[in-house]
Every structure is written in structure tokens, then in C-alpha cells.
Protein backbone atom coordinates (compact mmCIF):
# COMPACT_ATOMS: atom_id res chain seq x y z
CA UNK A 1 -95.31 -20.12 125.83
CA UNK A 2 -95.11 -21.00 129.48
CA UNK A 3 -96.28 -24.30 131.12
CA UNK A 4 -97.99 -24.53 134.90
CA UNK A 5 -98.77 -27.46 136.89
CA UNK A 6 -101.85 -27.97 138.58
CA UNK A 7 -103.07 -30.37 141.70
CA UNK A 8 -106.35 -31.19 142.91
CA UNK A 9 -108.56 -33.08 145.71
CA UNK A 10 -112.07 -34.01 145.84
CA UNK A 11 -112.58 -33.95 149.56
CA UNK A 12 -111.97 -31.35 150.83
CA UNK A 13 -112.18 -29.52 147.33
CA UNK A 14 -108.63 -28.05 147.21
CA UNK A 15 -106.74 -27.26 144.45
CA UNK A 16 -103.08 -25.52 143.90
CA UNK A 17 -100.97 -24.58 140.64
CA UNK A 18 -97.14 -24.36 139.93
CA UNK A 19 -95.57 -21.30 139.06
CA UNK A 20 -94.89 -20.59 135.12
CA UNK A 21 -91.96 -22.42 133.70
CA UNK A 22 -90.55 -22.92 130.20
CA UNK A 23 -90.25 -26.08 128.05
CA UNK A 24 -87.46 -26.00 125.57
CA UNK A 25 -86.44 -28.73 122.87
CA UNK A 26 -83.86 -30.95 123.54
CA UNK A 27 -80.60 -31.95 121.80
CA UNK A 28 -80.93 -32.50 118.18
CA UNK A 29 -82.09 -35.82 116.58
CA UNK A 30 -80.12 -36.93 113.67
CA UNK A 31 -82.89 -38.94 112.41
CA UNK A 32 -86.00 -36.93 113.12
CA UNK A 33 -84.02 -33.55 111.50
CA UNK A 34 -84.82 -33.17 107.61
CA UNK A 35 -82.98 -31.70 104.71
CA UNK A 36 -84.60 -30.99 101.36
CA UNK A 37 -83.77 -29.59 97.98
CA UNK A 38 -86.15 -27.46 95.88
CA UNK A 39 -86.38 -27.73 92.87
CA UNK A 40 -84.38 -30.87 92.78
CA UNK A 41 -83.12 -30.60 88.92
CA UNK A 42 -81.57 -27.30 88.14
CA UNK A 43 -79.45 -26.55 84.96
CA UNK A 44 -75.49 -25.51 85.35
CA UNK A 45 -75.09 -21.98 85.59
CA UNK A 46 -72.27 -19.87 87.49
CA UNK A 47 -72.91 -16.38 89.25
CA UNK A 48 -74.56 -14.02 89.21
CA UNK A 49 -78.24 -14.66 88.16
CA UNK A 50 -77.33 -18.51 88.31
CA UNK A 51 -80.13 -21.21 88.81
CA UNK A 52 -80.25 -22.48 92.38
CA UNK A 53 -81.60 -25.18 94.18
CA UNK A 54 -82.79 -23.74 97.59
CA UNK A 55 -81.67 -26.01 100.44
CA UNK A 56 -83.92 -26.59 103.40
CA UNK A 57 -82.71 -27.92 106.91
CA UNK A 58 -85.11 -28.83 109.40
CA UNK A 59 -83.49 -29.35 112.94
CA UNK A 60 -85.69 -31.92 115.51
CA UNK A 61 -85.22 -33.13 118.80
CA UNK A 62 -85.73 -36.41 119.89
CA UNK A 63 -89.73 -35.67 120.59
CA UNK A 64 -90.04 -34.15 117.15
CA UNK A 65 -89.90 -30.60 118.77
CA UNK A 66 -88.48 -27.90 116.04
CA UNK A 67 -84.47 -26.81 117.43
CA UNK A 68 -84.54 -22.67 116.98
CA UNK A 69 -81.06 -21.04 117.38
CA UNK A 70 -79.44 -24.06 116.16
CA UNK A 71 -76.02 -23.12 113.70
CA UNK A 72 -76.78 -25.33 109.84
CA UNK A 73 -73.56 -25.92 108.19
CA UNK A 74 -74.40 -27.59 104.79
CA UNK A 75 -71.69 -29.56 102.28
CA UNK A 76 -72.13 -30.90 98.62
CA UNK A 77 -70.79 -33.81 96.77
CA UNK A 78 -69.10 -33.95 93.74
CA UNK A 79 -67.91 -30.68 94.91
CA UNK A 80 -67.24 -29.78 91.36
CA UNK A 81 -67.98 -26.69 89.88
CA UNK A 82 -70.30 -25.83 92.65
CA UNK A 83 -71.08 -22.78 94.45
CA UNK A 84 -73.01 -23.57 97.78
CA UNK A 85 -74.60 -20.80 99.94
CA UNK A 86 -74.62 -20.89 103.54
CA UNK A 87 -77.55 -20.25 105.65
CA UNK A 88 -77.28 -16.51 106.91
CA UNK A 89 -78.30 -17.14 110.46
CA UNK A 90 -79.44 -19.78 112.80
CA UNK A 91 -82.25 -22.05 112.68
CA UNK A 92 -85.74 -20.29 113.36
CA UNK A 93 -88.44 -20.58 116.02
CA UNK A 94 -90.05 -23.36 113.61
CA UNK A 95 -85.96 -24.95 113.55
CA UNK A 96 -85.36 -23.75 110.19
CA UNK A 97 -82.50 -22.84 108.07
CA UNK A 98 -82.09 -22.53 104.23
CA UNK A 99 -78.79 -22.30 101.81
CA UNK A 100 -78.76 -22.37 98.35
CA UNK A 101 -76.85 -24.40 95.73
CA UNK A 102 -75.85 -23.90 91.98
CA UNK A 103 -72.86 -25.67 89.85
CA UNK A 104 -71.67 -24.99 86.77
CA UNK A 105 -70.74 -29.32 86.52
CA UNK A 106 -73.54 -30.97 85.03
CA UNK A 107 -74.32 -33.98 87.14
CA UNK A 108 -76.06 -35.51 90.46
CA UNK A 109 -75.14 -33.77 94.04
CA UNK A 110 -75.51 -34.66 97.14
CA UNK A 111 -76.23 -32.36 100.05
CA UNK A 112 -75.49 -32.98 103.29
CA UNK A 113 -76.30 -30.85 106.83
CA UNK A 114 -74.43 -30.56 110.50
CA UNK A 115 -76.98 -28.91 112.94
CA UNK A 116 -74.99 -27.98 115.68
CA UNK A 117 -72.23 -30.24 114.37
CA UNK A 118 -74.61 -33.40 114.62
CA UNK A 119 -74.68 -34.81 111.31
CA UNK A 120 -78.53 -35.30 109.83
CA UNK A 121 -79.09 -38.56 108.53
CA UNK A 122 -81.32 -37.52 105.87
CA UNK A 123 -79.16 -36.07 102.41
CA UNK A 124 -80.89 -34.07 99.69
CA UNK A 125 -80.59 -34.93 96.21
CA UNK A 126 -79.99 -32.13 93.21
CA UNK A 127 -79.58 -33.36 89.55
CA UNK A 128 -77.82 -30.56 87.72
CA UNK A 129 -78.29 -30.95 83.86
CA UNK A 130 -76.69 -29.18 80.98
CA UNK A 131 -76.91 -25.79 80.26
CA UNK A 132 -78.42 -24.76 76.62
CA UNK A 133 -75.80 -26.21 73.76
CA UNK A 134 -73.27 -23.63 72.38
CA UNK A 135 -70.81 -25.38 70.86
CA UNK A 136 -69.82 -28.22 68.58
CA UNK A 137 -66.57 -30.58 69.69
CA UNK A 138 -65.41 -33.28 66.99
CA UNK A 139 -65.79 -36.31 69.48
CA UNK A 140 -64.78 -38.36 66.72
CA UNK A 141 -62.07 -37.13 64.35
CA UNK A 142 -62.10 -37.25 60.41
CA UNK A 143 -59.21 -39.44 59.29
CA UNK A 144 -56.91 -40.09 56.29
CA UNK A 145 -59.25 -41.53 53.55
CA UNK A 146 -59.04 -42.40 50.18
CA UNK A 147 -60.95 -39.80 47.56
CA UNK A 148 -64.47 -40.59 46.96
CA UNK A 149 -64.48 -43.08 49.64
CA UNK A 150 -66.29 -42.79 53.04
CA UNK A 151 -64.49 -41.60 55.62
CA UNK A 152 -63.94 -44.19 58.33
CA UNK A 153 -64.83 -44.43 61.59
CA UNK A 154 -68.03 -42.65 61.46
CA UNK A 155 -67.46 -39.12 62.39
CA UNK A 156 -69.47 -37.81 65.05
CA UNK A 157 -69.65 -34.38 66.54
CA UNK A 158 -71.24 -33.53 70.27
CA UNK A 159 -73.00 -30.35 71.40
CA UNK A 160 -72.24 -28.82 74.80
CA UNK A 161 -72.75 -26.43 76.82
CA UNK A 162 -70.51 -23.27 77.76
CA UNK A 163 -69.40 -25.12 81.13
CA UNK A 164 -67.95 -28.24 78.49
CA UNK A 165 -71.27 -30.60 79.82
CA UNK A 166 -72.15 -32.74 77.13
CA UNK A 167 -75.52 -31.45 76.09
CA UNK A 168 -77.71 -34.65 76.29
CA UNK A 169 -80.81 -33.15 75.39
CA UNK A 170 -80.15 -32.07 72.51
CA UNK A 171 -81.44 -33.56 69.40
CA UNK A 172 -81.35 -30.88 67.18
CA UNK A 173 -79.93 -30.82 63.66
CA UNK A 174 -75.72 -30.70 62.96
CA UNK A 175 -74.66 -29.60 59.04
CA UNK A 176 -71.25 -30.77 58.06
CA UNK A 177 -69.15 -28.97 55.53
CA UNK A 178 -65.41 -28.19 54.46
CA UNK A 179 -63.35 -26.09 56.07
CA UNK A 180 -60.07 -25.97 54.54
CA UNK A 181 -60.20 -26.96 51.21
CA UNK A 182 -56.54 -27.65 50.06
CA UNK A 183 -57.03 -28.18 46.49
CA UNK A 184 -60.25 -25.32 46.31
CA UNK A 185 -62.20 -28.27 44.19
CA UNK A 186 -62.96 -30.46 46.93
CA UNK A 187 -66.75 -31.24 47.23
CA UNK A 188 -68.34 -33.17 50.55
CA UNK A 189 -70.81 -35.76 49.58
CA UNK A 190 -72.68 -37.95 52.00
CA UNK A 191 -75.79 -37.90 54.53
CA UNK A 192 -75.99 -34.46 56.14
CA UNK A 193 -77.41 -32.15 57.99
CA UNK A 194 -77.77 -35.15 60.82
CA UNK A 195 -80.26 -34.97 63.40
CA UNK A 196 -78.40 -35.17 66.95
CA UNK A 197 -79.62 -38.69 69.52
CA UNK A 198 -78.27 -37.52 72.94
CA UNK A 199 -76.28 -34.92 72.07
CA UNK A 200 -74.32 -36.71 69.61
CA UNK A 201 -74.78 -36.13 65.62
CA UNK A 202 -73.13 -39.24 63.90
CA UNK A 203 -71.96 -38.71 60.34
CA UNK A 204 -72.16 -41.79 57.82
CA UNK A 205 -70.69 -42.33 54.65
CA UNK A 206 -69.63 -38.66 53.66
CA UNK A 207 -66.61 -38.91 51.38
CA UNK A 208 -64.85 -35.93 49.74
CA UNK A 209 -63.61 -36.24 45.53
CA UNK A 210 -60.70 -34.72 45.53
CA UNK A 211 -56.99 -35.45 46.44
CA UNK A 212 -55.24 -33.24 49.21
CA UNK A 213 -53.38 -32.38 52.21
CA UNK A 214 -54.91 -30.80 55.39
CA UNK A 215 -58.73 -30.36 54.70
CA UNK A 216 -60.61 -29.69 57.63
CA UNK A 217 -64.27 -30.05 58.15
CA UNK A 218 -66.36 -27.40 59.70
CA UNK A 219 -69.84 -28.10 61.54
CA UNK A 220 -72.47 -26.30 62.58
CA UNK A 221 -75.54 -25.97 65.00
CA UNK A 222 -75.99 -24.61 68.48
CA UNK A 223 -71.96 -23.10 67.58
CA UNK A 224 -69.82 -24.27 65.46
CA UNK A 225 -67.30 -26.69 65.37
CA UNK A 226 -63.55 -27.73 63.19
CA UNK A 227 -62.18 -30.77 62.95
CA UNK A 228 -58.26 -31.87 63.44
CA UNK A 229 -56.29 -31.75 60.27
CA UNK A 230 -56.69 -35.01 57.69
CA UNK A 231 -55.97 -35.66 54.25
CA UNK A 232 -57.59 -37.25 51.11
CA UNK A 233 -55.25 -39.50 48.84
CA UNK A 234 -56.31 -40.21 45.06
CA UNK A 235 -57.87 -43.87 44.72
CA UNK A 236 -56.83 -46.43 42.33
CA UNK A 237 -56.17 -45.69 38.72
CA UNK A 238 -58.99 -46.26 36.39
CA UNK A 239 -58.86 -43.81 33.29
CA UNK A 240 -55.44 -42.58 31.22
CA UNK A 241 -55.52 -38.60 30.33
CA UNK A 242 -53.60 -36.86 28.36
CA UNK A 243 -51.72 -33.70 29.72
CA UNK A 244 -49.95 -32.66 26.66
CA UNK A 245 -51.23 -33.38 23.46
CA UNK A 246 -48.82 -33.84 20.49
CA UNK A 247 -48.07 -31.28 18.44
CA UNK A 248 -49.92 -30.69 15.22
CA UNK A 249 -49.30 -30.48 12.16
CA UNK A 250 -46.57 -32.80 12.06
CA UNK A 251 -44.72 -34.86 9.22
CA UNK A 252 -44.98 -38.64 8.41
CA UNK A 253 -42.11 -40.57 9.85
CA UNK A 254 -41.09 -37.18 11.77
CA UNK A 255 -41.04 -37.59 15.91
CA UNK A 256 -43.86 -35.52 17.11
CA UNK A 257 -42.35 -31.46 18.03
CA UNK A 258 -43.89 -31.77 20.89
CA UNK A 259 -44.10 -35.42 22.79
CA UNK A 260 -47.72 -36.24 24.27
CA UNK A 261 -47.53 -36.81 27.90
CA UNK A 262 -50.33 -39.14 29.64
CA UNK A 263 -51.19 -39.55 33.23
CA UNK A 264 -52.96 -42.05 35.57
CA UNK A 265 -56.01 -40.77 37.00
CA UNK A 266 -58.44 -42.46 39.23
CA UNK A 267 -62.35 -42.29 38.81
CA UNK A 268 -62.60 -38.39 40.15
CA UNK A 269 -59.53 -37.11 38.44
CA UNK A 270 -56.91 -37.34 40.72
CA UNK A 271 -53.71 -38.03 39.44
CA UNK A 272 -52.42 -41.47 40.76
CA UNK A 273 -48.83 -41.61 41.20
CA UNK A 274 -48.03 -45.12 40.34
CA UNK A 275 -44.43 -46.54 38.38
CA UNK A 276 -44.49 -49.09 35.79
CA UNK A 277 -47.54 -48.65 33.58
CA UNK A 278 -46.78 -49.45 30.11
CA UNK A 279 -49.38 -46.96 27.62
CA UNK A 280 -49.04 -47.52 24.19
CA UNK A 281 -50.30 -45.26 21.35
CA UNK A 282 -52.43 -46.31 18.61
CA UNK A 283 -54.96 -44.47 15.48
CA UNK A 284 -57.93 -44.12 16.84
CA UNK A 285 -59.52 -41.95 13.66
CA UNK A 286 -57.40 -41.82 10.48
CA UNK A 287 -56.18 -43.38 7.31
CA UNK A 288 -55.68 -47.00 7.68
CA UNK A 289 -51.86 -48.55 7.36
CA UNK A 290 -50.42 -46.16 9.72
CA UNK A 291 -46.93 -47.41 11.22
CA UNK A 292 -45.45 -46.17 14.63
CA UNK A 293 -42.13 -45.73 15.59
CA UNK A 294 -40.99 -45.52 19.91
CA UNK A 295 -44.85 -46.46 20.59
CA UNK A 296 -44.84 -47.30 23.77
CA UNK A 297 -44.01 -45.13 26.96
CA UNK A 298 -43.86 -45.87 31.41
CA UNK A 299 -44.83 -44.07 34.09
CA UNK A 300 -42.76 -42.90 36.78
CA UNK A 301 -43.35 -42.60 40.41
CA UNK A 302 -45.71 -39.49 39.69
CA UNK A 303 -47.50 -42.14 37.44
CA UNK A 304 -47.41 -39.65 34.68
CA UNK A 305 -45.84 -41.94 30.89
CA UNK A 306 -43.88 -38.98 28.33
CA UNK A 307 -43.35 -40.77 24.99
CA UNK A 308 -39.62 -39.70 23.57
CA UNK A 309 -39.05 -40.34 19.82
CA UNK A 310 -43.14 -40.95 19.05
CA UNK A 311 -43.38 -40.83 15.35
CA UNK A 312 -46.57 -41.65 12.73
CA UNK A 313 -45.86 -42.84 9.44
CA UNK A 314 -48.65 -43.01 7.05
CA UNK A 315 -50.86 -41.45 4.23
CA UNK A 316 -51.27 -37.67 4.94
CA UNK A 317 -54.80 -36.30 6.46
CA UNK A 318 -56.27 -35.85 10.06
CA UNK A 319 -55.46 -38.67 13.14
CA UNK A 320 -56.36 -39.09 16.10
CA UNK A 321 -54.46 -40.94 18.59
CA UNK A 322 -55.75 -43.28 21.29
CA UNK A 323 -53.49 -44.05 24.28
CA UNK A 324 -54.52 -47.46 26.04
CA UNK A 325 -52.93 -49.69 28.86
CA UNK A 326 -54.63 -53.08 29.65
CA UNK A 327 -58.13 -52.21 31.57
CA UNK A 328 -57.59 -48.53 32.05
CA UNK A 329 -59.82 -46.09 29.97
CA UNK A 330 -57.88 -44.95 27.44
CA UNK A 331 -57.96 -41.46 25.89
CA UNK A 332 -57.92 -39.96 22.77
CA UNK A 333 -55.83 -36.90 21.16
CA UNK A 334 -57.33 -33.80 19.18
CA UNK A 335 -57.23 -34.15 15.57
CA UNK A 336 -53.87 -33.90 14.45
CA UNK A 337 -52.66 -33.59 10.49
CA UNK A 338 -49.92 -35.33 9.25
CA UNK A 339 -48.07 -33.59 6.10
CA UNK A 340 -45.52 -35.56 4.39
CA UNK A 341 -42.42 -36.16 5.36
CA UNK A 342 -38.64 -36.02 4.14
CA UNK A 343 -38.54 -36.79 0.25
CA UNK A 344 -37.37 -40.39 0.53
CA UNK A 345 -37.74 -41.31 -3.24
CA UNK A 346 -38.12 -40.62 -6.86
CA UNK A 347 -41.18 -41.55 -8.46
CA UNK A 348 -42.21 -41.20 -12.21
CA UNK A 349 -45.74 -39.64 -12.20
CA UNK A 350 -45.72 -39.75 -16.23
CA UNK A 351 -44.05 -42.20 -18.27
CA UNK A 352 -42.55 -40.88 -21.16
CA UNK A 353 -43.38 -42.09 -24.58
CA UNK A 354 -42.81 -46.12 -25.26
CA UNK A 355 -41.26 -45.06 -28.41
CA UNK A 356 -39.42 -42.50 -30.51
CA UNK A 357 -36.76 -41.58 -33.10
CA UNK A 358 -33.13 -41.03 -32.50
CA UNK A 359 -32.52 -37.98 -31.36
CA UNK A 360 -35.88 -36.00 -31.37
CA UNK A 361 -37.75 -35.31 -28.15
CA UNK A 362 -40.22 -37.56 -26.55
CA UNK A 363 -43.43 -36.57 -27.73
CA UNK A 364 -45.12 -37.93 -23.76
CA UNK A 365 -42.42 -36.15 -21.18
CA UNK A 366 -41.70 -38.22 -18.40
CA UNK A 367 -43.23 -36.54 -15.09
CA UNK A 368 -40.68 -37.20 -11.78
CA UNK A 369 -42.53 -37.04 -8.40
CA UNK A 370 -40.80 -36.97 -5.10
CA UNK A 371 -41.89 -39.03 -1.87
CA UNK A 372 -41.92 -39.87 1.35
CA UNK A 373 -41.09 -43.07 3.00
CA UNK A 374 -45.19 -43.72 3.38
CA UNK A 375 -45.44 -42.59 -0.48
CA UNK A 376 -46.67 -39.22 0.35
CA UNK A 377 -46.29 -36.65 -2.37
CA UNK A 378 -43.46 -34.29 -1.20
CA UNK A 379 -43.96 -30.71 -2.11
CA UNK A 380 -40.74 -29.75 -2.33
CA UNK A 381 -38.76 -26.97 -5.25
CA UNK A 382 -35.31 -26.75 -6.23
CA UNK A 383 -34.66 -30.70 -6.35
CA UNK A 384 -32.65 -31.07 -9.45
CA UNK A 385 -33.68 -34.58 -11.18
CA UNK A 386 -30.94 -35.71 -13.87
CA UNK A 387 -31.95 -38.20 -16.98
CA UNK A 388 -30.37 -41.22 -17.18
CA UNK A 389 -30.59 -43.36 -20.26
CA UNK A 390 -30.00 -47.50 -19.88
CA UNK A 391 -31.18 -49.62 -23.28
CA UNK A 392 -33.86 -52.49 -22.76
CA UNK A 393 -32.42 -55.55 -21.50
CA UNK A 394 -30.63 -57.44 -24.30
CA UNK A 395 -29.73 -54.86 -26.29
CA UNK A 396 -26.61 -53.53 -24.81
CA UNK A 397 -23.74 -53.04 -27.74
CA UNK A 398 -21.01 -54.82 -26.81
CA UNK A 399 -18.95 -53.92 -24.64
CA UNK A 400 -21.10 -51.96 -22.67
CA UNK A 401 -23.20 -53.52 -19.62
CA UNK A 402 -26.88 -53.35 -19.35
């Protein structure tokens, strides 16, 4: 629009006008330009289709009048991640430019404007927040634990987004479970699924039963997650079980065919390798009176005790053997029958008669039995038994001894 100037008297009346003329703006005013950001939160995305933040520059001379034709260059800080859009073209009549900005770096931005290389004072602000969650990162690693015990520190597992920003609004719900399951028997105990406080699930007390190397835990959500390598090592020995049982039947006084072998176990059966446990074998269920011979038995470094030379003697019928050391809980062999052992003795079953003529048979036959070393009947054919005659005492004819 064009401006004219006017002048005027009141006596005479005269009056006269200027010629048209133009008024433009002036230089641009740092501090009277404007730069805004719309909307001001915006959630990381990349191109194309990402979510932008449309940048607005308003360039002002000193008077406030809008700049037209002015060149915006805009900048943003952190520059990480972000992908800022120049205006296309100069400012407009109304001294207006716009640029857009989107980042894929999930944090607060700065923008900044140059109008005609004057820098504005005014800065924009943009707050770029995570993207939707879509995966699950171990933020704080399972370690080495013993079995049955809870696994310390507390793990915790984060959800972010596919840019890696730590998903802080999350609070959704994260279910642990195993992995790799070295031993195929392993079984996860503990508080779970957890519910998620800023992103962040944090795991308490889970504990896993059994013993072995490299499990791995798996979690799962918005993605899924594995943990780093760790293993589980058996706890202390509480219990004694038997591996081998001895063999059955066997004969009194006779070392067992087959030797029982007993190992240390802790409270979820895992075997506990520990040296120097004494385990001792005792009757548990059988005849009373029984004797043992090599009772006793150690554990090596696998913490596992084989008797050698373990050998019942006693009266013949079913046993069962208990094998104890100190606190443990002991355990207790299947039935096993003991037969008699090696004939050890002669034993008249029938006395022949007290009395009877020379030289005509004993009307009462004397009955000969043989015997073990426990006085077990020996069933046993083909022993021959020879008579042997000695007078009562004091009646030896002279010479002869008694």
C-alpha cells in the first residue's frame, strides 16, 4: 500500500498532497522476531511418514513491522538423530517462514533461527519422547547363583523403543521364563509376570532348582528379550541317596556282588560334590544281631561314598539298609534277602541215643547240620560227615587218651 503526505492552511484555505511513496520494514529485530514449535512433544520417528514438529519463524523489525523476503535458516540441538526441514522459500508478506523437525533420539531439542543471518533471540522448545516399546534389553544381568536360591542383584529388564530410547511410559506387564535349560529339569520360581514402573520391570526373588551350566532366561512383553549366559551351582548337602543299591539276594558274611554307592545331594537333588564325608551303613528293617564287616565308606571330590568289601552277617530273611552321616538325611535300601553263607561248622541237629549195646546200632541216629558263621542252616549236598567215637571222660582204657 502506498503512503501520501498532505499540508494544509486555514487562511487562505489551501491545501497540497505528496506524491505516492512506499514504506518498507526495516532491518530485522532479534528480539521482536519469534520462533515457535507446534506441537511441542512429538514421539521419535525417522522418514518417511515420521511425526514432526512444524517450526514457525516470525521475522520483525525494530517497529514490530512483519520482514517479507527475508532467507530463515533454522538449527537444532542435540543434533542427534534428527532430521530438520528447511523452510522452502523466504519469509512471506506477513514475515513468515516454517521448517519442520522430527528425530529418531528421544529427548529435549532446541531450535534455533538466523533471519537474514541475524540470530533471533527467542529458541523453540520440542520434547521428543519414545516411540511405542518393541523390545526387551536385560539392563540388569542374571548372575551365578546357588540352586533354589534367589538370584542376586535383582534382575531387571527395560522396554524400548526401535530407535534404542528407553521406553519410559511404559508400565505394562514383563513375564520371565527359561531360555536355555541345561539340565532340561530346571524350573523358575519367584514373583512374575512383573508390572513395568518407568519402563523398567524389576524381578525379585526368582530362583531356579536345578544345578547347571549356561541357562539363559528369556522375557517377554512389547518383544522379547535373553539374558547373558549364567549358571546355577547345587547348594549345600542336606540328604544322602543312594545311586546303586546292593545287590540282592546275597549271603551272610559274603561282600555284597554289587557295592551300594551313595551320594550327597542338597535339598532339590543336586548332587553336591564335596570330599570327606564319612556314611556308614546300618539295618534299618531286619532281624536283630546283624554284624557288618568294611561299614563305613568317603566321598570323593564328586561327593559321591562307594563302599568296597560291605558285608552283612546275620540270621537269614529280608534287610533293609540305612546309610547315615551325622545331620544329613539318611536313606534307606530296597529290601534285600540274605541266604546263608559258606558252611562254617558242624552242628548235631539230633543227638543220638544216650545209650546202647556194644555193637548194635543206635536206636535215635544222630542228625549232623551244617552252618554258617551267623548259625544259618547251610543247604548244601555232597558234604561227607565221618563218625568219630571218643569214650566219656574217665573212662579211657589205659593207654589210650581221652
Amino acid at each position: 500500500m502506498g503512503y501520501r503526505l498532505g499540508a494544509s492552511i486555514t487562511a487562505p484555505v489551501l491545501t497540497v498532497r505528496s506524491a505516492t511513496f512506499t514504506v518498507t520494514a526495516g532491518g530485522v529485530s532479534p528480539s521482536l522476531s519469534a520462533v515457535s514449535a507446534s506441537p511441542p512433544t512429538i514421539a521419535a520417528s525417522s522418514p518417511p511418514g515420521a511425526t514432526v514438529s512444524t517450526i514457525t519463524v516470525t521475522a520483525r523489525d525494530l517497529n514490530g513491522n512483519p520482514v517479507p523476503n527475508a532467507t530463515v535458516v533454522l538449527s537444532a540441538t542435540p543434533t542427534t538423530g534428527n532430521t530438520l526441514t528447511q523452510p522452502l522459500s523466504t519469509t512471506n508478506t506477513n514475515g513468515i517462514a516454517t521448517g519442520t523437525l522430527s528425530s529418531t533420539k528421544a529427548e529435549g531439542k532446541t531450535v534455533s533461527a538466523t533471519i537474514n543471518g541475524v540470530a533471533v533471540t527467542q529458541t523453540a522448545s520440542v520434547t521428543v519422547t519414545a516411540a511405542a516399546p518393541s523390545q526387551l534389553v536385560f539392563t540388569t544381568q542374571p548372575t551365578n547363583t546357588p540352586a533354589g536360591a534367589a538370584i542376586t542383584p535383582p534382575i531387571q529388564v527395560t522396554a524400548f523403543d526401535q530407535f534404542n530410547n528407553l521406553a519410559t511410559a511404559f508400565g505394562g506387564s514383563i513375564t520371565m521364563s527359561i531360555g536355555t535349560n541345561p539340565p532340561g529339569t530346571g524350573v523358575l520360581s519367584g514373583p512374575n509376570p512383573v508390572t513395568a514402573v518407568g519402563g523398567t520391570a524389576t524381578f525379585s526373588n526368582l530362583s531356579i532348582n536345578k544345578a547347571g551350566t549356561g541357562y539363559r532366561l528369556s522375557a517377554s512383553g512389547p518383544g522379547t528379550g535373553t539374558s547373558s549366559a549364567f549358571d546355577v551351582t547345587a547348594s549345600a548337602a542336606t540328604k544322602l541317596v543312594i545311586t546303586i543299591e546292593p545287590s540282592t539276594p546275597d549271603s551272610s558274611g559274603v561282600p555284597f556282588g554289587v557295592q551300594p554307592v551313595v551320594q550327597l545331594r542338597d535339598a532339590n537333588d543336586n548332587n553336591v560334590s564335596q570330599s570327606g564325608t564319612v556314611v556308614t551303613a546300618s539295618v534299618a528293617v531286619g532281624p536283630a544281631g546283624a554284624a557288618f564287616t568294611n561299614a563305613t565308606a568317603t566321598t570323593l571330590a564328586t561327593g559321591a561314598a562307594t563302599f568296597s568289601g560291605l558285608a552283612v552277617s546275620g540270621t537269614v530273611g529280608s534287610y533293609r539298609l540305612q546309610m547315615a552321616s551325622g545331620t544329613l538325611t539318611p536313606d534307606t535300601t530296597v529290601a534285600i534277602t540274605l541266604t546263608s553263607g559258606r558252611a562254617t561248622k558242624l552242628v548235631l541237629a539230633t543227638q543220638p541215643s544216650s545209650s546202647v549195646q556194644n555193637a548194635i546200632a543206635f536206636q535215635q541216629q544222630p542228625v549232623v547240620q551244617l552252618q554258617d558263621a551267623a548259625s544259618n542252616n547251610v543247604n548244601q549236598a555232597g558234604v561227607a560227615v565221618t563218625r568219630r567215637s571218643r569214650p566219656a571222660a574217665g573212662r579211657c582204657p589205659p593207654p589210650a587218651p581221652c
